[in-house]
PDB file of N, CA and C in Angstrom:
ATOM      1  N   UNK A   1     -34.497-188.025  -8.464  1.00  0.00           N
ATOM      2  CA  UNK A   1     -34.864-186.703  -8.939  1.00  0.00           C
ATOM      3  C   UNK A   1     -34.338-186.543 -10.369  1.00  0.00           C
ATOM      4  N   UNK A   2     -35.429-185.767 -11.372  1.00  0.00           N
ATOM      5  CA  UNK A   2     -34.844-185.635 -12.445  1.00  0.00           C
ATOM      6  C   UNK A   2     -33.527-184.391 -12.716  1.00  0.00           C
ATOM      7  N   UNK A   3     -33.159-184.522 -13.622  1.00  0.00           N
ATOM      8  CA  UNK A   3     -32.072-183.840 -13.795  1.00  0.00           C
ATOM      9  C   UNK A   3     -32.188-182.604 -14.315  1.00  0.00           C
ATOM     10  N   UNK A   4     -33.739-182.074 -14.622  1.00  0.00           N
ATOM     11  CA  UNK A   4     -34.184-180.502 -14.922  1.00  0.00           C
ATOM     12  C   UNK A   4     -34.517-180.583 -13.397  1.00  0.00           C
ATOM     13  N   UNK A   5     -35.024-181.127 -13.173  1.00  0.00           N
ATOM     14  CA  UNK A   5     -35.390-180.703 -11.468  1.00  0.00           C
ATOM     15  C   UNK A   5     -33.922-180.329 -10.162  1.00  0.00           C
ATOM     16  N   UNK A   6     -32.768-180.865 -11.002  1.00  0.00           N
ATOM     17  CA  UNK A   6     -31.622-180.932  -9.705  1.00  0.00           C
ATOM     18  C   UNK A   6     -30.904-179.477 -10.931  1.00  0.00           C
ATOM     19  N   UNK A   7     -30.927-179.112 -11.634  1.00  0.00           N
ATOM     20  CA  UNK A   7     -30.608-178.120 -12.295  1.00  0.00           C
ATOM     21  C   UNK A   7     -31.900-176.646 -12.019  1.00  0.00           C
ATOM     22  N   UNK A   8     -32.666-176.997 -11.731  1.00  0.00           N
ATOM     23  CA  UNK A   8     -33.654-175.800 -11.363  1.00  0.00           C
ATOM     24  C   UNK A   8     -33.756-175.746 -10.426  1.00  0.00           C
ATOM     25  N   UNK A   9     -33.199-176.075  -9.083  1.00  0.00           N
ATOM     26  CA  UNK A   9     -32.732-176.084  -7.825  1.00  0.00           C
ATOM     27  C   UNK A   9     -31.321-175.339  -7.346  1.00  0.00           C
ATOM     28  N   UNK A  10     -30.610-176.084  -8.358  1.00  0.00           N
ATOM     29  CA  UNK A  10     -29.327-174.924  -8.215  1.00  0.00           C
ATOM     30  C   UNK A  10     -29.441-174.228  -8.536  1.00  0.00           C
ATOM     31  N   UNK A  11     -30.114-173.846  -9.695  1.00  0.00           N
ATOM     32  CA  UNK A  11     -30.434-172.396 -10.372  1.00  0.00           C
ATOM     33  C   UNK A  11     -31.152-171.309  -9.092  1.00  0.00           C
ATOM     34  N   UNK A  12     -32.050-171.446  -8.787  1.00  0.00           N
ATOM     35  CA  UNK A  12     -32.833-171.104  -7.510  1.00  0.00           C
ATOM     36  C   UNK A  12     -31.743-170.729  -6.565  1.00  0.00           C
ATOM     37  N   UNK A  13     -31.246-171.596  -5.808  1.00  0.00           N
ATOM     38  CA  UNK A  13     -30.336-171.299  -4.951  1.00  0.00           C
ATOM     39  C   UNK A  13     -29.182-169.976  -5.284  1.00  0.00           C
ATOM     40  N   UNK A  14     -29.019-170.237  -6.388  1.00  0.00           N
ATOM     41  CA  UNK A  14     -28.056-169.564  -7.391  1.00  0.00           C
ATOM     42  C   UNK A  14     -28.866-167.607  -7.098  1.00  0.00           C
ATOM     43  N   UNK A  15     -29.635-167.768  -7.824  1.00  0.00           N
ATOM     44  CA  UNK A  15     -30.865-166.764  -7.611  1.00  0.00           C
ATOM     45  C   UNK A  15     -30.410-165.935  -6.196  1.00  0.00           C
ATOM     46  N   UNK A  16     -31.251-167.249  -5.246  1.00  0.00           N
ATOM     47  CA  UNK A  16     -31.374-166.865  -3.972  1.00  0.00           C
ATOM     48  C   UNK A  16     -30.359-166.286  -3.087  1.00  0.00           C
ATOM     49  N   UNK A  17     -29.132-166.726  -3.684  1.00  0.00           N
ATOM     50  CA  UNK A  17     -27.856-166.371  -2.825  1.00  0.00           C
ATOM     51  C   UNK A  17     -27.445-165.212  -3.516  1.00  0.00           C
ATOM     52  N   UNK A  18     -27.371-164.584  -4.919  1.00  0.00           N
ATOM     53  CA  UNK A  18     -27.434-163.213  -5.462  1.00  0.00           C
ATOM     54  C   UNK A  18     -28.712-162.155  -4.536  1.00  0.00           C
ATOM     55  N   UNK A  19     -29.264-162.669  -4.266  1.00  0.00           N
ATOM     56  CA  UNK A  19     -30.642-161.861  -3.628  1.00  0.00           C
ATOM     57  C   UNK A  19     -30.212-161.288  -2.498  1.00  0.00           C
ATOM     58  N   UNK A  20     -29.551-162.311  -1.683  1.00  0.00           N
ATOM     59  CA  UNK A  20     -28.867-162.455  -0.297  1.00  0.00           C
ATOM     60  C   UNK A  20     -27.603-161.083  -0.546  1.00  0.00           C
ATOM     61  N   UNK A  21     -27.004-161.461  -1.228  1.00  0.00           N
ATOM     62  CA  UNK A  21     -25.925-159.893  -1.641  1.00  0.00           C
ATOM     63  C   UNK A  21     -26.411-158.976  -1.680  1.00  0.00           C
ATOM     64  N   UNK A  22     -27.462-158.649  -2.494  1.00  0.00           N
ATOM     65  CA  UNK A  22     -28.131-157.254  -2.561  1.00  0.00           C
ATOM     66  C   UNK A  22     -28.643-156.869  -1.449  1.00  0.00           C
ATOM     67  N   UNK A  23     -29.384-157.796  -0.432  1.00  0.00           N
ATOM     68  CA  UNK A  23     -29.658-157.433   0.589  1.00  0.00           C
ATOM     69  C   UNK A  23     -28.776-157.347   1.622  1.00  0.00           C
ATOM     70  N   UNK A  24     -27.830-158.183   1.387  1.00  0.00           N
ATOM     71  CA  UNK A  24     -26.418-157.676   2.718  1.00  0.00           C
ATOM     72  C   UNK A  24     -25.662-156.421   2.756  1.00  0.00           C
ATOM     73  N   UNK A  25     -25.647-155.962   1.212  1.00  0.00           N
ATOM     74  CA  UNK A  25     -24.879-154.709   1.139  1.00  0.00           C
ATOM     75  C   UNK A  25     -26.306-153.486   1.449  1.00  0.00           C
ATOM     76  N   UNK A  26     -27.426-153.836   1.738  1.00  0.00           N
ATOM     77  CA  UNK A  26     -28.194-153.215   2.214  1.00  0.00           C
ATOM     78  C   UNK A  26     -28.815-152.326   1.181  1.00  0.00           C
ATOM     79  N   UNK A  27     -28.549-152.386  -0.325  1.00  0.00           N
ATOM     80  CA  UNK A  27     -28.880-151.531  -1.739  1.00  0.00           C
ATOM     81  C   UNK A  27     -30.667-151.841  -1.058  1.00  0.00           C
ATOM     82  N   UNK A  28     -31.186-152.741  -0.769  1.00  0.00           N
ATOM     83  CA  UNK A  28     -32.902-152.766  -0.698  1.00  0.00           C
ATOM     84  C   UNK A  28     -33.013-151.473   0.057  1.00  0.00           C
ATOM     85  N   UNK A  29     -32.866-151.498   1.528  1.00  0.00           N
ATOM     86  CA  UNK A  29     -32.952-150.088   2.400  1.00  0.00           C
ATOM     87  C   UNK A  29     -32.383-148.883   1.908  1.00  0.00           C
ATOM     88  N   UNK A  30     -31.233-148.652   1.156  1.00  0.00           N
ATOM     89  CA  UNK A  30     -30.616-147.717   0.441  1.00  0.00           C
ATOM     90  C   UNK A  30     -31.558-147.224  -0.603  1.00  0.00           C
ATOM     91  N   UNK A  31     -32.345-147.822  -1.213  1.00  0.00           N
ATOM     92  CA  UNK A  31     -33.285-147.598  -2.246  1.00  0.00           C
ATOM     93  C   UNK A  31     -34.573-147.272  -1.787  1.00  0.00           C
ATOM     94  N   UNK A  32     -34.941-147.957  -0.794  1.00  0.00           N
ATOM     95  CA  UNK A  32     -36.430-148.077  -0.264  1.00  0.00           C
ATOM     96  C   UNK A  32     -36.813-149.167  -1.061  1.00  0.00           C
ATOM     97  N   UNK A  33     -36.409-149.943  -1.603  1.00  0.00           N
ATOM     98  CA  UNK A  33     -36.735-151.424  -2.193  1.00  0.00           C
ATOM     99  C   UNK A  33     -36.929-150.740  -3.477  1.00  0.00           C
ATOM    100  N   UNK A  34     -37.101-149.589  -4.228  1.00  0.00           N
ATOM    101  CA  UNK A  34     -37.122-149.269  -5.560  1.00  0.00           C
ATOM    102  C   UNK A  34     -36.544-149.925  -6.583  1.00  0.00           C
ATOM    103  N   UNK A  35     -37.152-150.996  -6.960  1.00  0.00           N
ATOM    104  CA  UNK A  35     -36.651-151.668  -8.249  1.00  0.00           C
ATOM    105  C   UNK A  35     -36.214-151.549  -9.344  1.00  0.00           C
ATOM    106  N   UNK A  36     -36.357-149.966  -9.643  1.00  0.00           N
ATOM    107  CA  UNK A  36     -36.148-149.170 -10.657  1.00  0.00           C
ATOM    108  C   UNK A  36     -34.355-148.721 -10.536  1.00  0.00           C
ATOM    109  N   UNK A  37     -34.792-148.223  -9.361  1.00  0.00           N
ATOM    110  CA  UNK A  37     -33.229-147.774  -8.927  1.00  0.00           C
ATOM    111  C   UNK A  37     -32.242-149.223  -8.841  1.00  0.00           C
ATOM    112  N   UNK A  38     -32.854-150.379  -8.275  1.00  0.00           N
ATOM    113  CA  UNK A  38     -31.542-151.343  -8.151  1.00  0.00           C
ATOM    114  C   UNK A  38     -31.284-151.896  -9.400  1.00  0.00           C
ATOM    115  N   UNK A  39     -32.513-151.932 -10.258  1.00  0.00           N
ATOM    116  CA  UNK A  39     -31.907-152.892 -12.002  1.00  0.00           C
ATOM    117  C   UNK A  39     -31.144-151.413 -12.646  1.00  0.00           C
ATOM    118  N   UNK A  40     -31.693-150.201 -12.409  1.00  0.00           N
ATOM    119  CA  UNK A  40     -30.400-149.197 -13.125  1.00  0.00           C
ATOM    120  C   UNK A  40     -28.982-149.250 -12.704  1.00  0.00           C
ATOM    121  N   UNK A  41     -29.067-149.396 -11.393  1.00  0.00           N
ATOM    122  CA  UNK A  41     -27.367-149.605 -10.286  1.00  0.00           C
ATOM    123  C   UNK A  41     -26.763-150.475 -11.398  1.00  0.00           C
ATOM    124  N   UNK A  42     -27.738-151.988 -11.499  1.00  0.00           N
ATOM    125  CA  UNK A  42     -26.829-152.968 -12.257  1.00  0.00           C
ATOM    126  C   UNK A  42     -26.436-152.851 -13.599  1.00  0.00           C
ATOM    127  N   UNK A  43     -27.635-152.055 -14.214  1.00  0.00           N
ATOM    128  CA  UNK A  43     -27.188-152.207 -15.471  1.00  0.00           C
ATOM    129  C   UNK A  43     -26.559-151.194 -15.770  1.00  0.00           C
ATOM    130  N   UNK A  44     -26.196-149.633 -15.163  1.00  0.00           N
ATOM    131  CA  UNK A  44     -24.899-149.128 -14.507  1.00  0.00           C
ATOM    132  C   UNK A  44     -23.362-149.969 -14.763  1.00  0.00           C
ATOM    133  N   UNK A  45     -23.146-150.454 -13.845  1.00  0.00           N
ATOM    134  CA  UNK A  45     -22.174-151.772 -13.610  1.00  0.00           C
ATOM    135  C   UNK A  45     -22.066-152.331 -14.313  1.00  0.00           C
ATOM    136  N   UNK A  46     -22.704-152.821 -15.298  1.00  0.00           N
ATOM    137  CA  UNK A  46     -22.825-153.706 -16.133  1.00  0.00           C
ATOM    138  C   UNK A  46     -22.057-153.143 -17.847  1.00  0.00           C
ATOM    139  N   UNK A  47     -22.612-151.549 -17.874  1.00  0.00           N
ATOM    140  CA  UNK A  47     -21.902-150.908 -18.900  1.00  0.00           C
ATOM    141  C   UNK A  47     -20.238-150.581 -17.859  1.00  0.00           C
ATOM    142  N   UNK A  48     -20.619-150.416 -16.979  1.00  0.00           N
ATOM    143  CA  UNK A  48     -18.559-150.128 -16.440  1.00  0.00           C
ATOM    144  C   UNK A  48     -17.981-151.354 -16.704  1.00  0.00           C
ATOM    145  N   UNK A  49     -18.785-152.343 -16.566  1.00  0.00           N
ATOM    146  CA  UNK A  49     -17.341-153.657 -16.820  1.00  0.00           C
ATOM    147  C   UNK A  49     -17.453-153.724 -18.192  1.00  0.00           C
ATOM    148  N   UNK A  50     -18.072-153.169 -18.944  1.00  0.00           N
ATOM    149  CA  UNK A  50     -18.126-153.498 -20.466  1.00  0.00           C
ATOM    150  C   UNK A  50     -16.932-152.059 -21.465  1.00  0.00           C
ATOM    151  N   UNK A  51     -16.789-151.605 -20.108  1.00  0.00           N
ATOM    152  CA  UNK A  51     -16.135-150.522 -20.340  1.00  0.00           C
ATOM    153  C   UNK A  51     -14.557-150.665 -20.444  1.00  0.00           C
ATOM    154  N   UNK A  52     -13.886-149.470 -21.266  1.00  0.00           N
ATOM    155  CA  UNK A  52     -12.306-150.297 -21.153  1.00  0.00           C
ATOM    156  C   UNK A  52     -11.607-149.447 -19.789  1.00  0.00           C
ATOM    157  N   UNK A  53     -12.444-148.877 -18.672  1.00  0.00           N
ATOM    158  CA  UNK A  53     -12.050-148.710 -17.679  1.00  0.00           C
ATOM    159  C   UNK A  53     -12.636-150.390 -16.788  1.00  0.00           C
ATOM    160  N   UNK A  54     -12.863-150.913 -17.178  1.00  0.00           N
ATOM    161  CA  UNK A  54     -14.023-152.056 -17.039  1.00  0.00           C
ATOM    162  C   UNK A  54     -13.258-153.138 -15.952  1.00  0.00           C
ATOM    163  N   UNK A  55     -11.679-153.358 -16.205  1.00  0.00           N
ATOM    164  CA  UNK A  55     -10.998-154.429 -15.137  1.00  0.00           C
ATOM    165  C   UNK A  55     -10.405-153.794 -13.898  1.00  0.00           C
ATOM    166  N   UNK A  56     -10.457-152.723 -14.050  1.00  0.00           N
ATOM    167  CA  UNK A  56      -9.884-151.423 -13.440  1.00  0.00           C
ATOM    168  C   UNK A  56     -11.441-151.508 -11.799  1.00  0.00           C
ATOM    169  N   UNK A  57     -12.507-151.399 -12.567  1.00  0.00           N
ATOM    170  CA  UNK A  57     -13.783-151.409 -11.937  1.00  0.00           C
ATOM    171  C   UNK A  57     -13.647-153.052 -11.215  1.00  0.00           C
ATOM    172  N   UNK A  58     -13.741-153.629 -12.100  1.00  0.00           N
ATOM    173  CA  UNK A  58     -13.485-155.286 -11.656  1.00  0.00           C
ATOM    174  C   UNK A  58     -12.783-155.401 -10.376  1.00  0.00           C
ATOM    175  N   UNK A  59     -11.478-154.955 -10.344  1.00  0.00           N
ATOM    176  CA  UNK A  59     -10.485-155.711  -9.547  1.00  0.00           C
ATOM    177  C   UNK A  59     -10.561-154.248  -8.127  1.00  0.00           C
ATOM    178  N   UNK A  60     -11.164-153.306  -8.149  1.00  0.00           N
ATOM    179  CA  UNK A  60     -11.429-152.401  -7.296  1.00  0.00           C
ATOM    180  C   UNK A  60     -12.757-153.079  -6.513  1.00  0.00           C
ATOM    181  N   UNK A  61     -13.742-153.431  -7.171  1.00  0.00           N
ATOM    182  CA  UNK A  61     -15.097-153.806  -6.448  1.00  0.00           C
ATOM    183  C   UNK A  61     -14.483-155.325  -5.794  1.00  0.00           C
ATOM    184  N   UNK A  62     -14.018-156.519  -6.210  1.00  0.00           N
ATOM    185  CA  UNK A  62     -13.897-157.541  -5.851  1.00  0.00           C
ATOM    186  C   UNK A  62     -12.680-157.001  -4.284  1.00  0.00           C
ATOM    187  N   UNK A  63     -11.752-156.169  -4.895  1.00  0.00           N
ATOM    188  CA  UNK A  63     -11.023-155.874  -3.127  1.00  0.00           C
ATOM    189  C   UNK A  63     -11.931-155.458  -2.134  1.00  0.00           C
ATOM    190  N   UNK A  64     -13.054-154.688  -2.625  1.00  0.00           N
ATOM    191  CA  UNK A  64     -14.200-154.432  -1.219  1.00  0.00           C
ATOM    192  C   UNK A  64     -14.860-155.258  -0.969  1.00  0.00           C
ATOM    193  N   UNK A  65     -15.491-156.341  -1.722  1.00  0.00           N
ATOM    194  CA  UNK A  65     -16.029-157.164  -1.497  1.00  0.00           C
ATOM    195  C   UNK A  65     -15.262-158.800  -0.846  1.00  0.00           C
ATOM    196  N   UNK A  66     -14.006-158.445  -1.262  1.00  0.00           N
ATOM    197  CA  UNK A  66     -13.325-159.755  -0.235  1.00  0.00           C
ATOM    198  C   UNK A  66     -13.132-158.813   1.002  1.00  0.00           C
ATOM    199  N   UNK A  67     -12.986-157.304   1.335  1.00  0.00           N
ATOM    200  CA  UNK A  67     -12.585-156.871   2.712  1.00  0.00           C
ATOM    201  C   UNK A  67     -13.697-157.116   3.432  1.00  0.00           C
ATOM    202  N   UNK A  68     -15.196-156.655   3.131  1.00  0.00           N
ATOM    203  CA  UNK A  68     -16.632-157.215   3.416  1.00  0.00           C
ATOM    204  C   UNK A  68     -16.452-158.123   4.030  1.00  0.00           C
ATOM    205  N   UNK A  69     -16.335-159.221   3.444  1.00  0.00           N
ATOM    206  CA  UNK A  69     -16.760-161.190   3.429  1.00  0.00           C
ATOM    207  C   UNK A  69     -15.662-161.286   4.635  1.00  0.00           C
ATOM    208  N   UNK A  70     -14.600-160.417   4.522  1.00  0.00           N
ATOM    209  CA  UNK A  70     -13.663-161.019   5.807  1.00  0.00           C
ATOM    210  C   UNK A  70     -13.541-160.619   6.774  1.00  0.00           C
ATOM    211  N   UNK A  71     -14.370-158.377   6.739  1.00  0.00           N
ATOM    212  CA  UNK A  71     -14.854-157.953   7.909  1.00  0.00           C
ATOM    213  C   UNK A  71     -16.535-158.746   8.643  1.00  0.00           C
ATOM    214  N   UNK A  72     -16.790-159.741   7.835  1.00  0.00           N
ATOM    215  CA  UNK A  72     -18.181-160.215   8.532  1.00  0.00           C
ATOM    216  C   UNK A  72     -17.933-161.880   8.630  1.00  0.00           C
ATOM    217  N   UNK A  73     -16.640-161.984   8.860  1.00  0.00           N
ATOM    218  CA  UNK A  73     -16.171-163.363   9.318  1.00  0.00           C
ATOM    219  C   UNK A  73     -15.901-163.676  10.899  1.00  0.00           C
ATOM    220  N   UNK A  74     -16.778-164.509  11.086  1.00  0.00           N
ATOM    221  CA  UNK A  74     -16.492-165.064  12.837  1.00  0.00           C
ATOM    222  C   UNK A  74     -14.897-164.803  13.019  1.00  0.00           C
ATOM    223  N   UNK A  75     -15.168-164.504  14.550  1.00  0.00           N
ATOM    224  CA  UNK A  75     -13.200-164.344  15.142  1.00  0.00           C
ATOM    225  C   UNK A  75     -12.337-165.298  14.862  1.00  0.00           C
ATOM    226  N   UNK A  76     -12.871-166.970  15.017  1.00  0.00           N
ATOM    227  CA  UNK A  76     -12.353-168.251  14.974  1.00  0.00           C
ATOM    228  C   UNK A  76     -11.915-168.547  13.922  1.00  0.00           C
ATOM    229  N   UNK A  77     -12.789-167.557  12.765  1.00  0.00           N
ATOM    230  CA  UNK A  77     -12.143-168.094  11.162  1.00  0.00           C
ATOM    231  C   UNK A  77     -11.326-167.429  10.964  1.00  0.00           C
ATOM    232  N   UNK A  78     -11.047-165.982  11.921  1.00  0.00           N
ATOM    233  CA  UNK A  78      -9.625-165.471  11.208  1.00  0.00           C
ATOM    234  C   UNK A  78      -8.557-165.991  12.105  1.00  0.00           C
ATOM    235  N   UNK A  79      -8.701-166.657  12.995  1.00  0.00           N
ATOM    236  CA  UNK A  79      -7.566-167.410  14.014  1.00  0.00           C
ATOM    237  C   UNK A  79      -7.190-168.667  13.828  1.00  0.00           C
ATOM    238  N   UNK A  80      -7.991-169.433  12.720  1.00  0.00           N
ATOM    239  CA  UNK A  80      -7.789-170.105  12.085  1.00  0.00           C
ATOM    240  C   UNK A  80      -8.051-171.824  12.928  1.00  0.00           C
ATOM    241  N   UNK A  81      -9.298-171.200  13.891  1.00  0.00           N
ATOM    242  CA  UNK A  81      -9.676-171.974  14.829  1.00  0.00           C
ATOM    243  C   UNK A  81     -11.041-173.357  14.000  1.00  0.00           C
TER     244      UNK A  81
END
């Protein structure tokens, strides 16, 4: 395989697994799939981290989002099974 081809694959995946977030935190149903509303959310977000309240925003969203990832973790992975 060429090497634009194994780079436009990860890219994709890359894509695909951002897609997968938006739809886990459920923003598609929250919106009614309004595309308007989810690229404003981001680009929202996008001026807060650019903001000098901006790491403040950072390190608040990443604690909900690791409590998320570890409230939707099998029992075995928190038992360390």
């Amino acid at each position: 395989m060429r090497t634009w081809q194994v780079e436009r694959r990860k890219r994709t995946r890359h894509l695909i697994e951002l897609g997968g977030l938006v739809a886990k935190a459920r923003i598609v149903d929250l919106t009614g799939d309004d595309r308007a509303v989810i690229y404003g959310v981001m680009l929202w977000m996008a001026d807060k981290l650019k903001s000098e309240d901006g790491e403040r925003a950072r390190q608040l969203w990443a604690g909900k989002g690791k409590e998320a990832f570890a409230a939707q973790r099998p029992a075995s992975a928190h038992d360390g099974i």
